[in-house]
Protein backbone atom coordinates (compact mmCIF):
# COMPACT_ATOMS: atom_id res chain seq x y z
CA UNK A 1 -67.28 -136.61 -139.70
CA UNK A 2 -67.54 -140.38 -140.76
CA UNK A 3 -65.62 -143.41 -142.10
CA UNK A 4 -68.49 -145.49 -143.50
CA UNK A 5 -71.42 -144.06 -145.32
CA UNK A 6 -74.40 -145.87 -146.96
CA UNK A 7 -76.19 -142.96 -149.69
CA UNK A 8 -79.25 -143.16 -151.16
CA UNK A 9 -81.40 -144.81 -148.35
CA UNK A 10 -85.32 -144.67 -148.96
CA UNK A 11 -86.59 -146.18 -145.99
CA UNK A 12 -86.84 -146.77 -142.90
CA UNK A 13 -86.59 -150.56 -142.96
CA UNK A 14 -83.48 -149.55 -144.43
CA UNK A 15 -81.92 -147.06 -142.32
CA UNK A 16 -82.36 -149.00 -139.29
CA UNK A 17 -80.84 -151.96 -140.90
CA UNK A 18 -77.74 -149.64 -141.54
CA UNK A 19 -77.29 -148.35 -138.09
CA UNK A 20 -77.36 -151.69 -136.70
CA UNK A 21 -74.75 -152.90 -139.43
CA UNK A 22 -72.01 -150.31 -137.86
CA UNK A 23 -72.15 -147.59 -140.51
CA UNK A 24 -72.15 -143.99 -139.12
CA UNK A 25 -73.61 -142.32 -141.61
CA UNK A 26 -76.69 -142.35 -144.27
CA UNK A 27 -77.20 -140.25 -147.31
CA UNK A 28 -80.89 -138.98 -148.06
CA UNK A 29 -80.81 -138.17 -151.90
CA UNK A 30 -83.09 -134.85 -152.93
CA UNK A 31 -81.87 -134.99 -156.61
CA UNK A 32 -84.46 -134.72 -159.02
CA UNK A 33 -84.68 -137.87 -161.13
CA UNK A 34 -82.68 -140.16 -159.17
CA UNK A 35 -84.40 -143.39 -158.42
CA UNK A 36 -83.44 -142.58 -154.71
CA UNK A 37 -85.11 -139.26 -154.30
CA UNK A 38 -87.13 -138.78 -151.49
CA UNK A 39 -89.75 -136.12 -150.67
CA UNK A 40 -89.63 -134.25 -147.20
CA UNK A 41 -92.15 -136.44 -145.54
CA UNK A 42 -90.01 -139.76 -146.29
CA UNK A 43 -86.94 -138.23 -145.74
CA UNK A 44 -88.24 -136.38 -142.38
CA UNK A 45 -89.67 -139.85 -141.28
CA UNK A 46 -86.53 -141.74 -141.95
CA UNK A 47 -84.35 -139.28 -140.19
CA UNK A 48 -86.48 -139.27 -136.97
CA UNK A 49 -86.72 -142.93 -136.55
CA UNK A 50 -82.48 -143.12 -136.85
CA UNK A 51 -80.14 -143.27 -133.44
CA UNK A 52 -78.89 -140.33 -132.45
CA UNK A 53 -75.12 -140.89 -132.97
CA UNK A 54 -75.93 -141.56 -137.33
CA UNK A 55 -75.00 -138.83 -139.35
CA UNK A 56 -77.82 -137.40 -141.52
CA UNK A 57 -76.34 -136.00 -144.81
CA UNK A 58 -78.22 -134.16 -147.75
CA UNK A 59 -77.01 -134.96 -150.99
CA UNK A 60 -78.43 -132.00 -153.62
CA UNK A 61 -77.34 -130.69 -156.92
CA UNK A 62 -77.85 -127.05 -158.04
CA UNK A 63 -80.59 -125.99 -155.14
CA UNK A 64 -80.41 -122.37 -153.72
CA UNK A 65 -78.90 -122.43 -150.22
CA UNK A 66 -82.40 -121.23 -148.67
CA UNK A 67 -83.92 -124.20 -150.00
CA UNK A 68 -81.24 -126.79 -148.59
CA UNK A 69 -81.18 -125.13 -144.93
CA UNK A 70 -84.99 -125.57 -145.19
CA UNK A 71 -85.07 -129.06 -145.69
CA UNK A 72 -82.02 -129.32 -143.15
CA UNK A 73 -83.66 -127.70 -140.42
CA UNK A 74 -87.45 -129.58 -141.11
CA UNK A 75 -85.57 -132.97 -141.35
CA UNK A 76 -82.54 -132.78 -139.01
CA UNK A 77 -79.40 -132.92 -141.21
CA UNK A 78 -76.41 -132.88 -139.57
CA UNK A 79 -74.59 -131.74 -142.75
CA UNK A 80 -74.98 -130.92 -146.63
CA UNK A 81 -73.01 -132.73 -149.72
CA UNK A 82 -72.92 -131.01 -153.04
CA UNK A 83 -73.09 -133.27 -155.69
CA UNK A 84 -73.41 -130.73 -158.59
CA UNK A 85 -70.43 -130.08 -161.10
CA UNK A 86 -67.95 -127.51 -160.81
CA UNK A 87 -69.31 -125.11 -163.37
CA UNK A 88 -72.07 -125.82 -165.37
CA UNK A 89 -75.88 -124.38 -165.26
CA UNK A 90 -77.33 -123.55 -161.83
CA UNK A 91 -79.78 -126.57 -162.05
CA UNK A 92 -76.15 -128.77 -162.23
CA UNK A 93 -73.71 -126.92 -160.45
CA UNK A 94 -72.87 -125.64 -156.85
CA UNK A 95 -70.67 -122.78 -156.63
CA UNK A 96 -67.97 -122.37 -153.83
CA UNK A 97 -70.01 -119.55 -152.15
CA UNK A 98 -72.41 -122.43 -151.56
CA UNK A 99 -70.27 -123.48 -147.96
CA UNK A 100 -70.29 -120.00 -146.28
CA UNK A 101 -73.55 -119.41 -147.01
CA UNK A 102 -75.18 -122.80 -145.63
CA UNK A 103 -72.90 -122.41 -142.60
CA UNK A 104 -73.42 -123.19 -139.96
CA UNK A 105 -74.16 -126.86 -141.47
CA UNK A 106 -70.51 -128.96 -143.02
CA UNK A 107 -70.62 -129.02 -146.31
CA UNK A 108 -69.10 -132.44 -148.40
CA UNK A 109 -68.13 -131.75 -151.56
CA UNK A 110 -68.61 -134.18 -154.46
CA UNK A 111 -65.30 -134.13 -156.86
CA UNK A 112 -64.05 -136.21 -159.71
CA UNK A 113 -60.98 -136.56 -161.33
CA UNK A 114 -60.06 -134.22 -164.31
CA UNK A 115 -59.23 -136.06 -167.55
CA UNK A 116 -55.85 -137.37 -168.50
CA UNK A 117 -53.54 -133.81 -169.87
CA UNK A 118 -50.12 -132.64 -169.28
CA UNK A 119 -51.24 -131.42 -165.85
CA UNK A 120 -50.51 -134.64 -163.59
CA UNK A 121 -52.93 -133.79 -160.86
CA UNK A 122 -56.16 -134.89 -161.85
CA UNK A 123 -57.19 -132.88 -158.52
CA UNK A 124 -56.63 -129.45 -160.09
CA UNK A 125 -59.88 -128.37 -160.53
CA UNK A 126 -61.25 -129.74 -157.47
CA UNK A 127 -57.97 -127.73 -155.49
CA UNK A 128 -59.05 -124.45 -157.25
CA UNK A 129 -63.30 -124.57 -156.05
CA UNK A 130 -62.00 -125.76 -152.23
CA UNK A 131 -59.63 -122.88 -152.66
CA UNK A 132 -62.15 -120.54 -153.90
CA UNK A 133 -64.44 -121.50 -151.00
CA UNK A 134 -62.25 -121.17 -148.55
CA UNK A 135 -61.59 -117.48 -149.94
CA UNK A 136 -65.36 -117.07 -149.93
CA UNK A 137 -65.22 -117.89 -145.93
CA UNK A 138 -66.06 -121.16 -145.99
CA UNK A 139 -64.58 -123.83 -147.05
CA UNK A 140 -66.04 -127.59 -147.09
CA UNK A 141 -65.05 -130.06 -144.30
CA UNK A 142 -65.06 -132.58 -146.69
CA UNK A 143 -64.16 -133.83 -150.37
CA UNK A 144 -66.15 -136.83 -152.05
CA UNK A 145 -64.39 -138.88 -154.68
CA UNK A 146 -67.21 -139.63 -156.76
CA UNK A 147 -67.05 -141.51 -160.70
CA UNK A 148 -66.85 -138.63 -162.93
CA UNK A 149 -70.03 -137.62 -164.84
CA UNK A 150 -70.67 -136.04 -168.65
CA UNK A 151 -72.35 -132.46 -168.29
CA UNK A 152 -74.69 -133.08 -170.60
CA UNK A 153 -76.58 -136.02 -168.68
CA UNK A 154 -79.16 -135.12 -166.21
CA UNK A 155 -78.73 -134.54 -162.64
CA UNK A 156 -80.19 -137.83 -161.46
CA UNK A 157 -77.27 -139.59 -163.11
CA UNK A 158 -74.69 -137.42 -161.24
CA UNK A 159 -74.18 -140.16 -158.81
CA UNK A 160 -75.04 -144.03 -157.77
CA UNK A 161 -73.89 -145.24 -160.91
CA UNK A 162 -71.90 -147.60 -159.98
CA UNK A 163 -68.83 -146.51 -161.94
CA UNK A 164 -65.31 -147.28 -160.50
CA UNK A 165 -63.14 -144.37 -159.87
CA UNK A 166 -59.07 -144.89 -161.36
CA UNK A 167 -57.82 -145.82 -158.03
CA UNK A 168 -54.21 -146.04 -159.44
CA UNK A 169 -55.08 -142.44 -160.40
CA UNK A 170 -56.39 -141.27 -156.93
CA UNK A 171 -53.06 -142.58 -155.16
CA UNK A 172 -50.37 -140.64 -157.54
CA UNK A 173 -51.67 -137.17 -157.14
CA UNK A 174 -51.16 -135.39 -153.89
CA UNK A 175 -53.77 -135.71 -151.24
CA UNK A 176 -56.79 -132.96 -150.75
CA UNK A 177 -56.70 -130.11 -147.91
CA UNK A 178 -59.37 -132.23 -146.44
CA UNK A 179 -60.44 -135.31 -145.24
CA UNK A 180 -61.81 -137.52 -148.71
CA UNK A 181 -64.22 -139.61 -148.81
CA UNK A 182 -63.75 -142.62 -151.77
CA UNK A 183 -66.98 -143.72 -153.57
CA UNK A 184 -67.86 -144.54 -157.48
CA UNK A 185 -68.56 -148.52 -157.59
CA UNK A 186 -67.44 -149.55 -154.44
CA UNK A 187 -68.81 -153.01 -153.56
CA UNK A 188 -68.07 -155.60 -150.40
CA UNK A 189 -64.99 -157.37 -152.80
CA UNK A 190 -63.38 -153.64 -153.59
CA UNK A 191 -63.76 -151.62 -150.67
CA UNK A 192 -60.85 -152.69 -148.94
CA UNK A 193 -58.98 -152.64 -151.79
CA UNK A 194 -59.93 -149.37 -152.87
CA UNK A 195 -58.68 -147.74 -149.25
CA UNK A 196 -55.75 -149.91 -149.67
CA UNK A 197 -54.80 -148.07 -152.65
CA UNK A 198 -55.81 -144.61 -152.20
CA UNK A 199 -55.39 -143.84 -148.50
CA UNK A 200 -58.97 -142.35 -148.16
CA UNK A 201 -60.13 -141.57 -144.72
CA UNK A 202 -63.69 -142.62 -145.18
CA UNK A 203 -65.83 -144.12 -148.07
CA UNK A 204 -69.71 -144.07 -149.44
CA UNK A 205 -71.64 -146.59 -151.76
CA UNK A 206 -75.79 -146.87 -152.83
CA UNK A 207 -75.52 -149.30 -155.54
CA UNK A 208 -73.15 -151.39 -154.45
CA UNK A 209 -75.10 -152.31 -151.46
CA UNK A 210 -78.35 -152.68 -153.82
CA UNK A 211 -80.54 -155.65 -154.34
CA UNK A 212 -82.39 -152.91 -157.06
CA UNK A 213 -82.07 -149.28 -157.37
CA UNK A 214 -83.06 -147.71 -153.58
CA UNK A 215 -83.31 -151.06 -151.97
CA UNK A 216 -80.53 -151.99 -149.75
CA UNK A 217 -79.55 -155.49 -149.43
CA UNK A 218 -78.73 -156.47 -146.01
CA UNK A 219 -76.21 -158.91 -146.20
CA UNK A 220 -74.48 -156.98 -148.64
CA UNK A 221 -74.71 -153.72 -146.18
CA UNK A 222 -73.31 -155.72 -143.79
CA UNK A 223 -70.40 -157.54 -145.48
CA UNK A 224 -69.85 -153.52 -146.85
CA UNK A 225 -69.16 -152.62 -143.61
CA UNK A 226 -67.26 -155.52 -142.72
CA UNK A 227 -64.84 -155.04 -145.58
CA UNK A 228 -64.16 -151.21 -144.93
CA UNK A 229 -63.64 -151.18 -141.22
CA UNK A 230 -61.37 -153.86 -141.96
CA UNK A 231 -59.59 -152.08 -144.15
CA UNK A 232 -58.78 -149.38 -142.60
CA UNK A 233 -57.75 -150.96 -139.26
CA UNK A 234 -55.06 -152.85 -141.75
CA UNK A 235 -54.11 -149.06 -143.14
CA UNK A 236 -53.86 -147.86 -139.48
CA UNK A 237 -51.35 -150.88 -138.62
CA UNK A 238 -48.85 -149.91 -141.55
């Protein structure tokens, strides 16, 4: 679907600046909260004035599917990412259901990596919903390695936090169904790294591309780029 996405983009100063970077893909944040939330004229403005070949990806937590294929359809997404938790309250989770019934849109799933126990894959839970959604009809085209989050914080904290994900972690349990995305506190000096390490087939940052909260810093979009199509031209040469 991609191999380098920029989330969280506000503008379209912004967006532009990330197509012409080399990025392939942009994340338009509609979570409640976040300092990177946009309303549907912003979002529908940025999304018009983007090339053609830049994927446009929702990122929501806990909205009812008719809601999210409205705001796909008025702005152009090309797919949906579910940033919610596994279980929780419907205002911070997304069921597995979720993918068959915003078909005919790809869904990305946001995961994170259970806590340290007896069980060695740290993927378990995140196995058990992409199972569950496949049995539901649907499953997601993509997982999202995000930092993990407490339930008990509010939904515009579920991401962009700029918390590093246990790479070590990441590389010792067995790989996802799907392609996975890497993201949690990637920066320019980690990225390659980070794919180094864990193998992932694509990766996402917002803050670590920030000169302040929403605004992207070009240079550092740039070297971000740099960095991670780098690394994973040296990961296809091993």
């Amino acid at each position: 679907m991609f191999q380098v996405k920029i989330c969280g983009v506000t503008s379209v100063e912004d967006a532009l600046m990330i197509a012409s970077s080399g990025a392939d893909a942009i994340g338009l944040n509609f979570i409640p909260g976040s300092p990177r939330c946009l309303d549907l004229k912003r979002a529908t403005e940025i999304a018009q004035k983007l090339p053609s070949d830049i994927v446009r990806i929702g990122v929501f937590v806990g909205r009812p599917s008719s809601e999210m294929l409205m705001v796909a359809e008025q702005i152009g997404l090309d797919a949906i990412q579910l940033h919610g938790l596994f279980d929780g309250p419907p205002e911070k989770s997304d069921p597995p259901w979720r993918c068959d019934e915003l078909k005919p849109l790809p869904v990305i799933r946001a995961v994170r990596l259970d806590k340290p126990s007896v069980d060695p894959d740290r993927l378990a839970t995140a196995r058990q919903w992409i199972d569950a959604a496949a049995a539901c009809g649907c499953p997601p085209a993509m997982a999202l390695l995000d930092a993990s989050v407490s339930s008990g914080v509010g939904t515009g904290a579920f991401g962009g936090t700029g918390n590093i994900i246990d790479w070590k972690s990441v590389a010792e349990v067995p790989i996802l169904s799907i392609p996975t995305t890497l993201a949690g506190g990637l920066t320019p000096d980690n990225v390659a790294a980070a794919i180094q390490t864990t193998r992932a087939s694509a990766v996402d940052t917002a803050s670590g591309v920030e000169s302040s909260p929403g605004q992207k810093d070009s240079i550092l979009v740039q070297r971000f780029v740099a960095a991670a199509k780098q690394g994973f031209s040296e990961q296809a040469d091993i």
